[in-house]
Protein backbone atom coordinates (compact mmCIF):
# COMPACT_ATOMS: atom_id res chain seq x y z
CA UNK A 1 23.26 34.15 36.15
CA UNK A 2 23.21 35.09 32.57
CA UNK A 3 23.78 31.17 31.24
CA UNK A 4 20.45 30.44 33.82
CA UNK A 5 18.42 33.20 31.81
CA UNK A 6 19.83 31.68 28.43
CA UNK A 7 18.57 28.88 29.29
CA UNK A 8 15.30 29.84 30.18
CA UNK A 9 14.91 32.01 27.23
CA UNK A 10 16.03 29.12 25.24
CA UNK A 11 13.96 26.78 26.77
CA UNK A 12 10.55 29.36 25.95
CA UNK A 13 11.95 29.83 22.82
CA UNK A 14 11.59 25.56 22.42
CA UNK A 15 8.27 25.54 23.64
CA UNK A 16 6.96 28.60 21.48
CA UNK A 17 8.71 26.92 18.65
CA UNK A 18 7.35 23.47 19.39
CA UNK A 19 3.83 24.47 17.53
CA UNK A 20 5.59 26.06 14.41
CA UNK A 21 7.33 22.59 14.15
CA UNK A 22 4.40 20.21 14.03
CA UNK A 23 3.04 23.09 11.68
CA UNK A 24 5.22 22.55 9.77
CA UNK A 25 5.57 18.72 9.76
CA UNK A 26 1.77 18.61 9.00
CA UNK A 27 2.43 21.06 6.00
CA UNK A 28 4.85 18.85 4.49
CA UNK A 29 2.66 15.52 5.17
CA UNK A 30 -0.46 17.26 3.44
CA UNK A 31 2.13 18.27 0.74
CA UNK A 32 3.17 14.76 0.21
CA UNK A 33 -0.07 13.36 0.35
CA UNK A 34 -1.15 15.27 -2.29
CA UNK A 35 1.77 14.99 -4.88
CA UNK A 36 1.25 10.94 -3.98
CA UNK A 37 -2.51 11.59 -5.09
CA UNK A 38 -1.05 13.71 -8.30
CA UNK A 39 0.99 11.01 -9.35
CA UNK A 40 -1.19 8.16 -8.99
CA UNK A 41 -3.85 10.36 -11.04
CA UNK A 42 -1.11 10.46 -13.64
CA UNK A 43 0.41 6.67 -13.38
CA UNK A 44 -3.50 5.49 -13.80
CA UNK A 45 -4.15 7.72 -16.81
CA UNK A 46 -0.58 7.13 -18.88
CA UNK A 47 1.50 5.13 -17.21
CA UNK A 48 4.59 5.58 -15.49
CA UNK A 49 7.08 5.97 -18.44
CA UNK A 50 5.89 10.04 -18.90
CA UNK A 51 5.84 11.09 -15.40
CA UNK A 52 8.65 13.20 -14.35
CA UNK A 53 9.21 14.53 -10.49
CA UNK A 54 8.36 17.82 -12.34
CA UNK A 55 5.48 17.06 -13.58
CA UNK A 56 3.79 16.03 -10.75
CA UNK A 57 4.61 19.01 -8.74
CA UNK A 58 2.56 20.79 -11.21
CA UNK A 59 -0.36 18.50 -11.27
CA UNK A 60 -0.61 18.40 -7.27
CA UNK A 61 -0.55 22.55 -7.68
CA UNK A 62 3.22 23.24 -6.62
CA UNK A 63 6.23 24.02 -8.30
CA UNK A 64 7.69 21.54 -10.50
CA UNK A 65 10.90 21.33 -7.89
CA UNK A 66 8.83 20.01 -5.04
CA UNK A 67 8.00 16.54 -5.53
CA UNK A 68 12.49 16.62 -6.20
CA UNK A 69 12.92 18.10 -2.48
CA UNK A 70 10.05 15.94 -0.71
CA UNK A 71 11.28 12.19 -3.02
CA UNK A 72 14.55 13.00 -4.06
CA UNK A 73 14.32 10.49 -7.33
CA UNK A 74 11.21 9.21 -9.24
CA UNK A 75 12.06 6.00 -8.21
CA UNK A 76 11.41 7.22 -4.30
CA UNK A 77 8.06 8.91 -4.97
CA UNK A 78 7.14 5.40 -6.98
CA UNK A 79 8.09 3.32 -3.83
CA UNK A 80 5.78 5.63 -1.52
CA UNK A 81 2.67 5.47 -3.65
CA UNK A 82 3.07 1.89 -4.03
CA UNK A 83 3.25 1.76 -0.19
CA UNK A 84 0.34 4.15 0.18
CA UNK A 85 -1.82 2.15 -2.11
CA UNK A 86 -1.13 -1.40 -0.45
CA UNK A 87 -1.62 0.14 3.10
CA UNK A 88 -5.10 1.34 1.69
CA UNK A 89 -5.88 -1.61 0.69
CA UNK A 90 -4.76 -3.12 4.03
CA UNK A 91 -6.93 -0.49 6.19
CA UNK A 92 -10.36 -1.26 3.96
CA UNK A 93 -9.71 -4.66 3.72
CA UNK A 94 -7.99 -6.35 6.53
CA UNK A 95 -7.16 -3.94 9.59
CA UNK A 96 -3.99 -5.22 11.42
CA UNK A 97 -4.80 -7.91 13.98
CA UNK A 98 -8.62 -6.32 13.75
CA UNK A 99 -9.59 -9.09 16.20
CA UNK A 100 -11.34 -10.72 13.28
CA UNK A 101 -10.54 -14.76 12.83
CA UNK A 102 -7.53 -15.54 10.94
CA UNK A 103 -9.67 -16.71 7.82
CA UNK A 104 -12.34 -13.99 8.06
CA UNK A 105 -9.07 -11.11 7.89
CA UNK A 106 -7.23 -12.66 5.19
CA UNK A 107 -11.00 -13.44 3.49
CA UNK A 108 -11.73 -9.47 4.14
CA UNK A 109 -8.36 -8.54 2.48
CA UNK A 110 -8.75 -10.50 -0.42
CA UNK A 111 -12.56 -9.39 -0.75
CA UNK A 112 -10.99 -5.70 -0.96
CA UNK A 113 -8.75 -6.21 -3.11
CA UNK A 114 -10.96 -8.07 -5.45
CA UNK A 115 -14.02 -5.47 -5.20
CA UNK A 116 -11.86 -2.88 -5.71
CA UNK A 117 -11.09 -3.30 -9.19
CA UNK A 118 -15.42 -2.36 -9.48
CA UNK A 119 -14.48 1.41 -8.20
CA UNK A 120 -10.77 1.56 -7.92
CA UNK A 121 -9.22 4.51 -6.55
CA UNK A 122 -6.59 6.24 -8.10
CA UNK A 123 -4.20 4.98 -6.11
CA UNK A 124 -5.35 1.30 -6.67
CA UNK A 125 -5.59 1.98 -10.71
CA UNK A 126 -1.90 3.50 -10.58
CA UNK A 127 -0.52 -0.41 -8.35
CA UNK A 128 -2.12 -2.50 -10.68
CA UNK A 129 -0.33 -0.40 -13.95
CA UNK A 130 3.15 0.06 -11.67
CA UNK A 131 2.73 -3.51 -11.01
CA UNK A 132 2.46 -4.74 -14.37
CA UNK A 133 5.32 -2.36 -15.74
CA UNK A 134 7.45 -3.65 -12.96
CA UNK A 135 6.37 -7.72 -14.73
CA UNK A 136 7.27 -6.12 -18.26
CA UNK A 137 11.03 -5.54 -16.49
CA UNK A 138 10.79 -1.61 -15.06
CA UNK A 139 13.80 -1.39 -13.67
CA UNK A 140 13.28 1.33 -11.04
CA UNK A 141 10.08 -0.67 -10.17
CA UNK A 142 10.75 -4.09 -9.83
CA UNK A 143 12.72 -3.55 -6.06
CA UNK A 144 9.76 -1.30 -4.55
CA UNK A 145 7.21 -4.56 -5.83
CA UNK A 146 9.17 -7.00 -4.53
CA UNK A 147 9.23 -5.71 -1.25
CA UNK A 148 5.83 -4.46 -0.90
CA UNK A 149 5.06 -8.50 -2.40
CA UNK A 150 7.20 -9.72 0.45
CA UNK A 151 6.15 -7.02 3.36
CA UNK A 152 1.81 -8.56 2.08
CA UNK A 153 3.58 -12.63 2.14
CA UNK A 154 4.95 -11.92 6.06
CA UNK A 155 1.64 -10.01 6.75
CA UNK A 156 0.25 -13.14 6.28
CA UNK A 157 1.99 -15.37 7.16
CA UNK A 158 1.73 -13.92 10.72
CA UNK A 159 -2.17 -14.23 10.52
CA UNK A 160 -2.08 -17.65 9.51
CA UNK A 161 0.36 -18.22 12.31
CA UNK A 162 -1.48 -16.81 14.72
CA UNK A 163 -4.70 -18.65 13.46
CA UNK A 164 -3.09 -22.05 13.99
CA UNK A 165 -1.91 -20.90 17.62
CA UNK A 166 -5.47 -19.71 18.56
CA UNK A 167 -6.27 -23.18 17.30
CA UNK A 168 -8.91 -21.90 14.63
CA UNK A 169 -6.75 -22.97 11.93
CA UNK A 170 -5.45 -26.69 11.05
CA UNK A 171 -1.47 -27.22 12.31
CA UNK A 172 -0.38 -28.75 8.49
CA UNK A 173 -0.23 -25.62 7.11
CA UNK A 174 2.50 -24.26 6.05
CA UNK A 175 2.23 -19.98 7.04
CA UNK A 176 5.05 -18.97 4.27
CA UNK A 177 3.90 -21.44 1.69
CA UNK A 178 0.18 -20.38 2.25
CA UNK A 179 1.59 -16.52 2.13
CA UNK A 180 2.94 -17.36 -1.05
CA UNK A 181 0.32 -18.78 -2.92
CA UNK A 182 -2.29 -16.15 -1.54
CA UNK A 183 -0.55 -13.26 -2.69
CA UNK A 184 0.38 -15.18 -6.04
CA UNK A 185 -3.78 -15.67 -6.53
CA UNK A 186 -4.92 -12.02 -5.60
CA UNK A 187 -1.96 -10.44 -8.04
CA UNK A 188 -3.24 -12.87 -10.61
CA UNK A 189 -6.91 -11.63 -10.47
CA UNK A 190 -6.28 -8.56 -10.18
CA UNK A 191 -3.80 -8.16 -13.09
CA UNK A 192 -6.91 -10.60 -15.50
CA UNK A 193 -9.36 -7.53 -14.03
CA UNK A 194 -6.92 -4.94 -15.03
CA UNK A 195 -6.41 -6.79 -18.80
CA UNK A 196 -10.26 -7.77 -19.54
CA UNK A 197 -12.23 -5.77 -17.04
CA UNK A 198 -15.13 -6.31 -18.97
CA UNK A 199 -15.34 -10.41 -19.07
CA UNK A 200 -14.03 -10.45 -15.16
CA UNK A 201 -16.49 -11.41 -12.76
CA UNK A 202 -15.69 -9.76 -9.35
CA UNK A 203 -18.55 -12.10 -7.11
CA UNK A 204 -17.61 -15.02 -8.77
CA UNK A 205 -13.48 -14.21 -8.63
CA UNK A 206 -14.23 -13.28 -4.54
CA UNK A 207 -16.27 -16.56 -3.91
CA UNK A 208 -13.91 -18.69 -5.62
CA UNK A 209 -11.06 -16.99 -3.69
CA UNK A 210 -12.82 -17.19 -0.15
CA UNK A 211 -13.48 -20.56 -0.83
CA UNK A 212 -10.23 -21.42 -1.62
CA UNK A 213 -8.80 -19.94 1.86
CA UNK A 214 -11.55 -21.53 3.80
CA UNK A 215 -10.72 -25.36 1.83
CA UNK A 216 -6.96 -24.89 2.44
CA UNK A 217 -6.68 -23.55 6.21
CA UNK A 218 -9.76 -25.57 7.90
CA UNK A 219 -10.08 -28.38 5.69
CA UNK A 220 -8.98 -31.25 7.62
């Protein structure tokens, strides 16, 4: 009898607790979020050389051992932001499988990216400088870009392939090889933006580059 009231208590005691736990989980998620924002704020204003776990705890408003617990290593909190900011990119641009054609997605993704570099968020001013450190040899960088690079190649390379199987796109192409030389063009744009913002023309570098897509998967 006893074990059958343990059990009941313990099984109240689950559900009362269930509410404190997604408290909780949401606590931590807003906390991450904004040490993220903190050090993207930083990366975009001085680079990534200066920024220490500690001192992004105390930018986002915590204590310097925070951003330590949540990441665990710089290199960690790096890899996250550099996720966050491609997956915003992603969500303004090109919404997964949106229902949009093949060429008008991967047109709308490289529109985003492009126009961004008018009003870039923080988070898209702190890729572009991560990005280029990781060129210059960044050690702790160069992993997290390369796999964000290859996780924006398969991305779309699944587009394309779906594109040819809905029959809007021409069979000849090559998905990967496309993949490859899409994500080489944006990268290159957007690090010329970056270097000479002032003698880059955003309408003529998103024409040029929606053209391009159009020529090379419906050509014929």
């Amino acid at each position: 009898m006893s074990t059958h009231d343990e059990g009941r208590a313990g099984g109240a005691g689950t559900l009362r607790d269930a509410p404190a736990r997604r408290t909780q989980a949401e606590r931590r998620a807003r906390a991450e979020s904004a040490l993220i924002a903190a050090a993207a704020r930083l990366i975009a204003e001085h680079g990534s050389t200066g920024v220490t776990l500690a001192r992004v705890g105390e930018a986002a408003g915590f204590s310097r051992g925070l951003a330590t617990h949540y990441f665990g290593s710089k290199g960690a909190l790096l890899a996250r932001l550099q996720e966050a900011a491609l997956a915003e990119a992603m969500a303004a641009a090109a919404p997964a499988r949106s229902g949009a054609g093949a060429v008008d997605e991967l047109c709308g993704f490289a529109r985003g990216c492009l126009e961004g570099v008018r009003n870039p968020t923080d988070l898209g001013r702190a890729f572009v400088v991560l990005g280029a450190e990781a060129l210059a040899g960044a050690s702790e960088l160069t992993v997290a870009v390369a796999e964000l690079d290859a996780r924006t190649r398969e991305w779309t390379a699944e587009v394309v392939g779906q594109g040819q199987r809905d029959g809007e796109l021409r069979p000849g192409v090559d998905p990967a090889a496309f993949a490859l030389a899409f994500v080489g063009l944006l990268k290159g744009l957007v690090v010329q933006a970056a270097a000479a913002p002032a003698a880059f023309d955003v309408g003529v570098a998103v024409a040029e580059s929606e053209r391009w897509i159009r020529l090379v998967l419906t050509a014929g």
